[in-house]
PDB file of N, CA and C in Angstrom:
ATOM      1  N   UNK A   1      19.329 -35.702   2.410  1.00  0.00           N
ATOM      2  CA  UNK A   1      18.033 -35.917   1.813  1.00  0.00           C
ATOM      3  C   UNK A   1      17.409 -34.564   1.506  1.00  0.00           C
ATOM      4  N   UNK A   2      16.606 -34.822   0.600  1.00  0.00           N
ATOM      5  CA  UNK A   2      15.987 -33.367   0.215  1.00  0.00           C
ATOM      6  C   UNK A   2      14.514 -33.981   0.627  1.00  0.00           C
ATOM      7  N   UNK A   3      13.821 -32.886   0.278  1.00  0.00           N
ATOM      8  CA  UNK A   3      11.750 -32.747   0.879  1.00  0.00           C
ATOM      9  C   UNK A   3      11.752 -32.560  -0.402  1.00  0.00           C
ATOM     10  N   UNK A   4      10.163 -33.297  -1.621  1.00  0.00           N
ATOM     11  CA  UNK A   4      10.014 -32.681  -2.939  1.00  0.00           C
ATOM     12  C   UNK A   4       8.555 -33.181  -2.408  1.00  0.00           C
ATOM     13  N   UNK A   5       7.690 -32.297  -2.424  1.00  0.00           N
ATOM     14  CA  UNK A   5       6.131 -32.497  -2.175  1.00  0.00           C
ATOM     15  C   UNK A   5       5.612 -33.434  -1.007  1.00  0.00           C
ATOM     16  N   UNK A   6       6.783 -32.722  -0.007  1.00  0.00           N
ATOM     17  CA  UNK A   6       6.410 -33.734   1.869  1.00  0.00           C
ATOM     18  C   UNK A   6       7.113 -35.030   1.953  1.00  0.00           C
ATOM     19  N   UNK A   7       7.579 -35.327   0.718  1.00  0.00           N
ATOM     20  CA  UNK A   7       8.276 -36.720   0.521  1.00  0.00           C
ATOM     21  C   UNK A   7      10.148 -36.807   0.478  1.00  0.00           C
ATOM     22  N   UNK A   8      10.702 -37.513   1.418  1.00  0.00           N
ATOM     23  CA  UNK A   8      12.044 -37.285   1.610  1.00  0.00           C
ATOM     24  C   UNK A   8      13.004 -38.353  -0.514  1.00  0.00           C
ATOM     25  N   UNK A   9      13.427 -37.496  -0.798  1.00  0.00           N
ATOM     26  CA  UNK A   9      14.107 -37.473  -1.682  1.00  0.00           C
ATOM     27  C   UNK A   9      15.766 -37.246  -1.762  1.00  0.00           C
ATOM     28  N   UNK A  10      16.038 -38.602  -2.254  1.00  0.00           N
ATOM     29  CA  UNK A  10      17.961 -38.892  -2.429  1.00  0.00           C
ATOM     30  C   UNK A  10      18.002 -37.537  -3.305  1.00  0.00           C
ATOM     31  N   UNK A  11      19.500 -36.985  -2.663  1.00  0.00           N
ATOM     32  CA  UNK A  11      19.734 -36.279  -3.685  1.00  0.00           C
ATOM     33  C   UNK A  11      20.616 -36.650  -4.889  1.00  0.00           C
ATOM     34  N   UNK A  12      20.092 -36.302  -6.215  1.00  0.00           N
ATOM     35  CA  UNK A  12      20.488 -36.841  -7.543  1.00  0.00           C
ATOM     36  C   UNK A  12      22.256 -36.647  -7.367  1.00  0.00           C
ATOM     37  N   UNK A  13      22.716 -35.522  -6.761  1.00  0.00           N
ATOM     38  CA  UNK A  13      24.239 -35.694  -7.263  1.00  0.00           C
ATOM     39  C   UNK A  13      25.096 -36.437  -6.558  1.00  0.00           C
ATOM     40  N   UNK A  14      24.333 -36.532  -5.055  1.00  0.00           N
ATOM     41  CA  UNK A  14      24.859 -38.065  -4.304  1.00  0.00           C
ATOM     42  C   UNK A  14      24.856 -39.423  -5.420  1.00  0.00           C
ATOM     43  N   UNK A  15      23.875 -39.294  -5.943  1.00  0.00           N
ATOM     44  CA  UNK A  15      23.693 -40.435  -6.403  1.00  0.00           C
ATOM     45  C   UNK A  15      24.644 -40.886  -7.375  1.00  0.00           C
ATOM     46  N   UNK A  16      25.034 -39.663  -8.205  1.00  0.00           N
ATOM     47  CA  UNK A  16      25.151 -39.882  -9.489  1.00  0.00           C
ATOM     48  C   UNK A  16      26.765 -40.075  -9.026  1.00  0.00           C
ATOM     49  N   UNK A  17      27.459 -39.436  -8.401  1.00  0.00           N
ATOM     50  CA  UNK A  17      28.865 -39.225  -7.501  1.00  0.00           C
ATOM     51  C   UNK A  17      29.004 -40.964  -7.111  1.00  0.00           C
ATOM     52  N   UNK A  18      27.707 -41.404  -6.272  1.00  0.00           N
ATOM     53  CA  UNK A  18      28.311 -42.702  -5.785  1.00  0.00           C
ATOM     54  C   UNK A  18      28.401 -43.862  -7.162  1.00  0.00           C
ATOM     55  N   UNK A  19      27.339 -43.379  -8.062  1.00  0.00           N
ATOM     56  CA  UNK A  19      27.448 -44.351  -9.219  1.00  0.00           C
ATOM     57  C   UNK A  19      28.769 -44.326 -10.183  1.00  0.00           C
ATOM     58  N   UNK A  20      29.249 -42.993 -10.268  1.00  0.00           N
ATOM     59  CA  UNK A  20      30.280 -42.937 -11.105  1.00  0.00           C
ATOM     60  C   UNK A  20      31.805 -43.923 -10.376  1.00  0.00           C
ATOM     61  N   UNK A  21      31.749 -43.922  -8.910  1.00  0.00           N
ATOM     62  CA  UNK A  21      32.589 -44.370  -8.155  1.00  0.00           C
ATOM     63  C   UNK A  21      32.453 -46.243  -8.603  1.00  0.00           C
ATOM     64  N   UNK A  22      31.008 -46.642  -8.525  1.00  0.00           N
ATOM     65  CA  UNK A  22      30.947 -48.375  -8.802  1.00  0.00           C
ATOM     66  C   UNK A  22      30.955 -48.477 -10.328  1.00  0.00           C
ATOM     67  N   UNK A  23      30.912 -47.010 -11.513  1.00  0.00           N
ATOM     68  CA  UNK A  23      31.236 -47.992 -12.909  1.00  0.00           C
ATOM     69  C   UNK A  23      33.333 -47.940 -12.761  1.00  0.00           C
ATOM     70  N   UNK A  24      33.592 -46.979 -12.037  1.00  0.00           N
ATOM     71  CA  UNK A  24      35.010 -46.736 -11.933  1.00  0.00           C
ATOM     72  C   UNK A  24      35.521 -48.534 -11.253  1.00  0.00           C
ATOM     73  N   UNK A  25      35.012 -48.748 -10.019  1.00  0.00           N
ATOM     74  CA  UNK A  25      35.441 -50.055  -9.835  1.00  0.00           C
ATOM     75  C   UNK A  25      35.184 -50.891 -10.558  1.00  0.00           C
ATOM     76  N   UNK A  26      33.732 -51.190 -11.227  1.00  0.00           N
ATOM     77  CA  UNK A  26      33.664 -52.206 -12.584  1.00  0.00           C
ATOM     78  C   UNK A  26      35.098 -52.373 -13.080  1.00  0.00           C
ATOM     79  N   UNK A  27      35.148 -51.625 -13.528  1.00  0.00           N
ATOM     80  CA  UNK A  27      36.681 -51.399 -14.388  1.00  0.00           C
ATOM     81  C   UNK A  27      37.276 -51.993 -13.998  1.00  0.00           C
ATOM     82  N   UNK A  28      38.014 -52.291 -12.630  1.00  0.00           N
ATOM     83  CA  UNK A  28      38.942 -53.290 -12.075  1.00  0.00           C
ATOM     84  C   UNK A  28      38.594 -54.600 -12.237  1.00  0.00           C
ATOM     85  N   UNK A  29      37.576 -55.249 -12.619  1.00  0.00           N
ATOM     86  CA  UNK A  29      37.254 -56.715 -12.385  1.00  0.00           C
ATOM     87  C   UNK A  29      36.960 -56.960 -11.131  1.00  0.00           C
ATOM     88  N   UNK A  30      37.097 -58.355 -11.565  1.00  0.00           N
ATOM     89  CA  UNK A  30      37.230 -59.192 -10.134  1.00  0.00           C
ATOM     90  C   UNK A  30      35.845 -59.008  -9.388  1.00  0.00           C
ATOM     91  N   UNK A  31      36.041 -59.000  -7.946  1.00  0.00           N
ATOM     92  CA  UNK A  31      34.555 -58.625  -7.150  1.00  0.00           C
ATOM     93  C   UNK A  31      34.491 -57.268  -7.529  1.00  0.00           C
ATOM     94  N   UNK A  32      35.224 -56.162  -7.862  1.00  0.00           N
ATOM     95  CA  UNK A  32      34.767 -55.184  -7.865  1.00  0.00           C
ATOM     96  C   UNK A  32      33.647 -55.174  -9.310  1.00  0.00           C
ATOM     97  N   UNK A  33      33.366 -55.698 -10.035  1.00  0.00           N
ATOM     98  CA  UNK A  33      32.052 -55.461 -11.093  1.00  0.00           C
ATOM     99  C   UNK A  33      31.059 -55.623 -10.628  1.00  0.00           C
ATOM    100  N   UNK A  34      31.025 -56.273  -9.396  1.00  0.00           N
ATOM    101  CA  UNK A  34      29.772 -56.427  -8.759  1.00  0.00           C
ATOM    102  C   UNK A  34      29.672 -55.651  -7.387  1.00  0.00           C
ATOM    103  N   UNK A  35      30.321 -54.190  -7.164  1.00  0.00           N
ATOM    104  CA  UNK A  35      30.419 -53.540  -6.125  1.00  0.00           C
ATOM    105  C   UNK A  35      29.080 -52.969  -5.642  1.00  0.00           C
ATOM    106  N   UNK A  36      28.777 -52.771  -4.371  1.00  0.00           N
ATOM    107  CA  UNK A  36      28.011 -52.090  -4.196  1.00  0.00           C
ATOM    108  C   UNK A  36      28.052 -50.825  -3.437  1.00  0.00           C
ATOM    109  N   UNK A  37      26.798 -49.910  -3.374  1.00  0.00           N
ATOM    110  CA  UNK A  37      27.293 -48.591  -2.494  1.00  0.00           C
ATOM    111  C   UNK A  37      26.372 -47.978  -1.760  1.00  0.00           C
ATOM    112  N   UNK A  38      26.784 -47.744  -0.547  1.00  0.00           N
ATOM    113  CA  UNK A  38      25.662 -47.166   0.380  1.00  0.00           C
ATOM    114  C   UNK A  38      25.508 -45.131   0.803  1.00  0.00           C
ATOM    115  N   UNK A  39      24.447 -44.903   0.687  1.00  0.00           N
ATOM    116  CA  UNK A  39      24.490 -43.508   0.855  1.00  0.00           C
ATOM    117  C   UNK A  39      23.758 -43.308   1.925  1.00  0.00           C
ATOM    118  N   UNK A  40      24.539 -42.957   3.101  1.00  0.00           N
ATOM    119  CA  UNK A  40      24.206 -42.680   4.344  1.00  0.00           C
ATOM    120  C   UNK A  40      23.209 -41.067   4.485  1.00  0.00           C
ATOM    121  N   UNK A  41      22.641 -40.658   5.230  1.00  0.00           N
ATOM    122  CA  UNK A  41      22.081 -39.437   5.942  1.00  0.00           C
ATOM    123  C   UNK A  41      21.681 -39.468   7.050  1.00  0.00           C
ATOM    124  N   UNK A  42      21.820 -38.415   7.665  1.00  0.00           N
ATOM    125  CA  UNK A  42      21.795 -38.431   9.373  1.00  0.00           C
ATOM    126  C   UNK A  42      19.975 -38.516   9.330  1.00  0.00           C
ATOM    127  N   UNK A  43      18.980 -39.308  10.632  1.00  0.00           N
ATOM    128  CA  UNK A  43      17.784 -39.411  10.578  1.00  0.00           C
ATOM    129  C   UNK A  43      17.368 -37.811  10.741  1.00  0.00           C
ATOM    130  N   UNK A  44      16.642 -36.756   9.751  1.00  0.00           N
ATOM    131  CA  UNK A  44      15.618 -35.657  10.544  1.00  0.00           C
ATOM    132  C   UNK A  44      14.213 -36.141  11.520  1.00  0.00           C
ATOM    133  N   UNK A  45      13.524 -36.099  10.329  1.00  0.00           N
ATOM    134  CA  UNK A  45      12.590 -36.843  10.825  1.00  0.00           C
ATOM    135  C   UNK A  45      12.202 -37.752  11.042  1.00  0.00           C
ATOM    136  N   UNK A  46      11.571 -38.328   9.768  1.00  0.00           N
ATOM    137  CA  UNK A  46      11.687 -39.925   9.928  1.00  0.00           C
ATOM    138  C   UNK A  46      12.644 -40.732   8.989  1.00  0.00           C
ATOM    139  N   UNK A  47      12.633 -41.920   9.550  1.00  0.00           N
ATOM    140  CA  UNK A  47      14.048 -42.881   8.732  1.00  0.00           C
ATOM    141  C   UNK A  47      13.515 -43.770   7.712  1.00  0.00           C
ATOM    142  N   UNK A  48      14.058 -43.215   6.497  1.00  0.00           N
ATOM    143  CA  UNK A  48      14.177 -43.471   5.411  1.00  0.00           C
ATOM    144  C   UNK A  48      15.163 -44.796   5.091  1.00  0.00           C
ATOM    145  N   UNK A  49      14.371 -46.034   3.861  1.00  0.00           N
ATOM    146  CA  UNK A  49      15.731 -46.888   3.018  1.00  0.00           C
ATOM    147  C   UNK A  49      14.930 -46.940   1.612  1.00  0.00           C
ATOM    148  N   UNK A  50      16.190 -47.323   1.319  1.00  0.00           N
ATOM    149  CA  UNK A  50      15.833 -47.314  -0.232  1.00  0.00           C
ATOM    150  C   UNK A  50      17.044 -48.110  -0.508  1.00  0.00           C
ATOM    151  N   UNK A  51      16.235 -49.157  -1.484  1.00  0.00           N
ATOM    152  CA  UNK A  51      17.034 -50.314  -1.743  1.00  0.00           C
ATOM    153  C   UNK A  51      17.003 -50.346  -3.629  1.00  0.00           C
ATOM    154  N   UNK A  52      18.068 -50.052  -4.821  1.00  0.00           N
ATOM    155  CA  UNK A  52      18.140 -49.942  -5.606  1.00  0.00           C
ATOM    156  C   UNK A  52      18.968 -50.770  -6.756  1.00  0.00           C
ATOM    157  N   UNK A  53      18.494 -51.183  -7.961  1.00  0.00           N
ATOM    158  CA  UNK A  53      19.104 -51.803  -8.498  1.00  0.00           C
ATOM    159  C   UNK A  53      19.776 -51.123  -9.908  1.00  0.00           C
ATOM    160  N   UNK A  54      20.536 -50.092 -10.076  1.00  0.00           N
ATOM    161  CA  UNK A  54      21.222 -49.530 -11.029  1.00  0.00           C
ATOM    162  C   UNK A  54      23.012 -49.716 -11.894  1.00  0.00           C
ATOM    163  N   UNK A  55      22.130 -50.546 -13.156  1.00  0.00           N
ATOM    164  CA  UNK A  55      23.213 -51.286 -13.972  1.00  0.00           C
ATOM    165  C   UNK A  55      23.938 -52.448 -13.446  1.00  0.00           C
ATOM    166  N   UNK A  56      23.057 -52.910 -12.559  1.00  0.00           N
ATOM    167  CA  UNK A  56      23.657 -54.296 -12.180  1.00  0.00           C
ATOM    168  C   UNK A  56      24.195 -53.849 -10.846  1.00  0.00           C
ATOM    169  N   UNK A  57      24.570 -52.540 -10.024  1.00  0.00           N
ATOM    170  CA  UNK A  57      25.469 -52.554  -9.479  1.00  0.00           C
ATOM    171  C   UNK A  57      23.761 -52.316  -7.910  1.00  0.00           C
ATOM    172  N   UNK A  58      23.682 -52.767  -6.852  1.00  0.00           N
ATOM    173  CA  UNK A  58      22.859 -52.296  -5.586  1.00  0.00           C
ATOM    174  C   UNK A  58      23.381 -51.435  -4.820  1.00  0.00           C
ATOM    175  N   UNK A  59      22.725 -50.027  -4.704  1.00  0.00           N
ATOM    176  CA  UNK A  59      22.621 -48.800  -3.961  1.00  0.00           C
ATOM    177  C   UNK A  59      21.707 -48.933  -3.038  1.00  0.00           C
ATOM    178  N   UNK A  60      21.983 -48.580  -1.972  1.00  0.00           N
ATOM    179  CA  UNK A  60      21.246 -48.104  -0.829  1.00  0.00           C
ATOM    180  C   UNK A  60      21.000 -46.964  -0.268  1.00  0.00           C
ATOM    181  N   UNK A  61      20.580 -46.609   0.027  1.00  0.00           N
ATOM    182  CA  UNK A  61      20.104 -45.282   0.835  1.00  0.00           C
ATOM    183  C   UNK A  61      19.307 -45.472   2.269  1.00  0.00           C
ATOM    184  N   UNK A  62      19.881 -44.832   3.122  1.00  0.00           N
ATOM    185  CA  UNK A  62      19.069 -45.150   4.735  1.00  0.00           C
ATOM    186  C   UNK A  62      19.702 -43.907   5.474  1.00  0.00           C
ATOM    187  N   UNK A  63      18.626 -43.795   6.053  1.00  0.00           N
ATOM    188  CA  UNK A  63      18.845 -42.522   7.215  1.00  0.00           C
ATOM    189  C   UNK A  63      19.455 -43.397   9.067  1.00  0.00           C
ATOM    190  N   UNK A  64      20.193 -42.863   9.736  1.00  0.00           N
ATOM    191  CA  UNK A  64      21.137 -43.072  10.652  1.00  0.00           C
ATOM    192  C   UNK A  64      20.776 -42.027  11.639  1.00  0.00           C
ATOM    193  N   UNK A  65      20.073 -42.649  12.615  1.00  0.00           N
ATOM    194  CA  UNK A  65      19.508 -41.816  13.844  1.00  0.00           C
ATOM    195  C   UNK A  65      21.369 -41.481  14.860  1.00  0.00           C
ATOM    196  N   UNK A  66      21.785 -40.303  14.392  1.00  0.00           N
ATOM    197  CA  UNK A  66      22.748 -39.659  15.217  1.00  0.00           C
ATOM    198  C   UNK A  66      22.694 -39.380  16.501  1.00  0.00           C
ATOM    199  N   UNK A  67      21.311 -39.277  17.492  1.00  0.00           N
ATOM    200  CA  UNK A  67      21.299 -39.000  18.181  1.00  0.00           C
ATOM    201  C   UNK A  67      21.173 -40.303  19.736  1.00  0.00           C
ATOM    202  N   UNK A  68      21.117 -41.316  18.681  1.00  0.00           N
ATOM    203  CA  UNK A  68      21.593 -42.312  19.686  1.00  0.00           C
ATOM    204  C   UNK A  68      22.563 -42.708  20.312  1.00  0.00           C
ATOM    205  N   UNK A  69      22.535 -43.078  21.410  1.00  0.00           N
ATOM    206  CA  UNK A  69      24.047 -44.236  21.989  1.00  0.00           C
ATOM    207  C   UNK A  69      24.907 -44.362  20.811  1.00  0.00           C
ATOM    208  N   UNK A  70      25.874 -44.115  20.669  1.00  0.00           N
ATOM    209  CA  UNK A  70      27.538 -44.312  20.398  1.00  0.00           C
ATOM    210  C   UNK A  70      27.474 -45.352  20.045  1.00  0.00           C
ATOM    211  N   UNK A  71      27.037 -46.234  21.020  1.00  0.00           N
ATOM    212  CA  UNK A  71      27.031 -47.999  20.497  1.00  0.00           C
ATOM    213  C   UNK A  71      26.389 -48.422  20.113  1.00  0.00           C
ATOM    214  N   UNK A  72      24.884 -48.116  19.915  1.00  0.00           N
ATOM    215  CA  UNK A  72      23.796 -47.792  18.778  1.00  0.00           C
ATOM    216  C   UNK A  72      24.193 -47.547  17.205  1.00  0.00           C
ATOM    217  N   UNK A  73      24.923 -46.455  17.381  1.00  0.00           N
ATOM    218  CA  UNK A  73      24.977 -45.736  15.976  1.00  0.00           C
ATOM    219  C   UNK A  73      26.032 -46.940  15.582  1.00  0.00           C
ATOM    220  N   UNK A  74      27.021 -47.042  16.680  1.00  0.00           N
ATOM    221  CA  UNK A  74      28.315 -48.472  15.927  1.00  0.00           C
ATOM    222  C   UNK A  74      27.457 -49.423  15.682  1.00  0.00           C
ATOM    223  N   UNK A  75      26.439 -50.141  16.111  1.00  0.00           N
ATOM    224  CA  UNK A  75      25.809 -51.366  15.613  1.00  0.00           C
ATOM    225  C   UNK A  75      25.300 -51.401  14.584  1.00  0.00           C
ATOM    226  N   UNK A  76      24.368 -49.936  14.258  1.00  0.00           N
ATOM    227  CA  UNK A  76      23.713 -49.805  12.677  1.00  0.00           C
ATOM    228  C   UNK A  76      24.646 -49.381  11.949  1.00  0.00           C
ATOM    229  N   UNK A  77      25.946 -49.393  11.917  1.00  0.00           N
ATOM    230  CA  UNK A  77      26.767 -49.274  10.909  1.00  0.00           C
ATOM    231  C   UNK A  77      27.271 -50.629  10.678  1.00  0.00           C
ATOM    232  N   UNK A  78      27.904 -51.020  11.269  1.00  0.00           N
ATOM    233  CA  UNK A  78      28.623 -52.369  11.237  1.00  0.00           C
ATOM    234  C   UNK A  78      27.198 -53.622  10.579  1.00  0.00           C
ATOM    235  N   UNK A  79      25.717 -53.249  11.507  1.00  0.00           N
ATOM    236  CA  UNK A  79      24.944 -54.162  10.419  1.00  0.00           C
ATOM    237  C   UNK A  79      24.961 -53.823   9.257  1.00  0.00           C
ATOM    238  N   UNK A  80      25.339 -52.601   8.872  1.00  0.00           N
ATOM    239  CA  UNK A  80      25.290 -52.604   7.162  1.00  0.00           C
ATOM    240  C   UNK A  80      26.168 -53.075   6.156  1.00  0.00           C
ATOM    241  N   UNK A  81      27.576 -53.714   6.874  1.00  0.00           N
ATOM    242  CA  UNK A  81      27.925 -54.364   6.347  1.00  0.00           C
ATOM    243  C   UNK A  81      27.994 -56.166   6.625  1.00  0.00           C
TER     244      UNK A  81
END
C-alpha cells in the first residue's frame, strides 16, 4: 500500500499486473472469464478492503495483520477463499 494525502492507496502497478493476469485467463473460457483476484498487504497501520468491479472481472484488496497467531493469519486466508 502506498500513503497519498494520509489515505492508504493500492498501488497502480499491483493492480494493473493483477488485471493483466484475469484478461489473460478470460482468454481461456470456461470459469476462467469470470476470474477473480485478490491483492494481499501485510496490516501497517490500519486494515484496509477494497472491494472492486473492473471489466466484469472482482478485485480485492485487504490488508493481513502478520503479526498474529499462525492460526489467525491461516484462518483469514482460507476465509478469503
Amino acid at each position: 500500500m502506498q500513503q497519498r494525502w494520509d489515505k492508504p492507496k493500492i498501488q497502480s502497478g499491483h493492480l494493473y499486473q493483477l488485471f493483466a493476469y484475469l484478461k489473460n485467463a478470460e482468454k481461456l473460457g470456461g470459469n476462467f472469464e469470470a476470474a477473480e483476484g485478490i491483492l494481499i498487504y501485510p496490516t501497517v497501520h490500519e486494515p484496509l478492503t477494497a472491494d472492486l468491479q473492473i471489466q466484469g472481472h472482482r478485485v480485492r484488496a485487504l490488508t493481513l495483520d502478520l503479526r498474529a497467531e499462525w492460526s489467525d493469519v491461516r484462518e483469514s486466508l482460507l476465509a478469503l477463499i
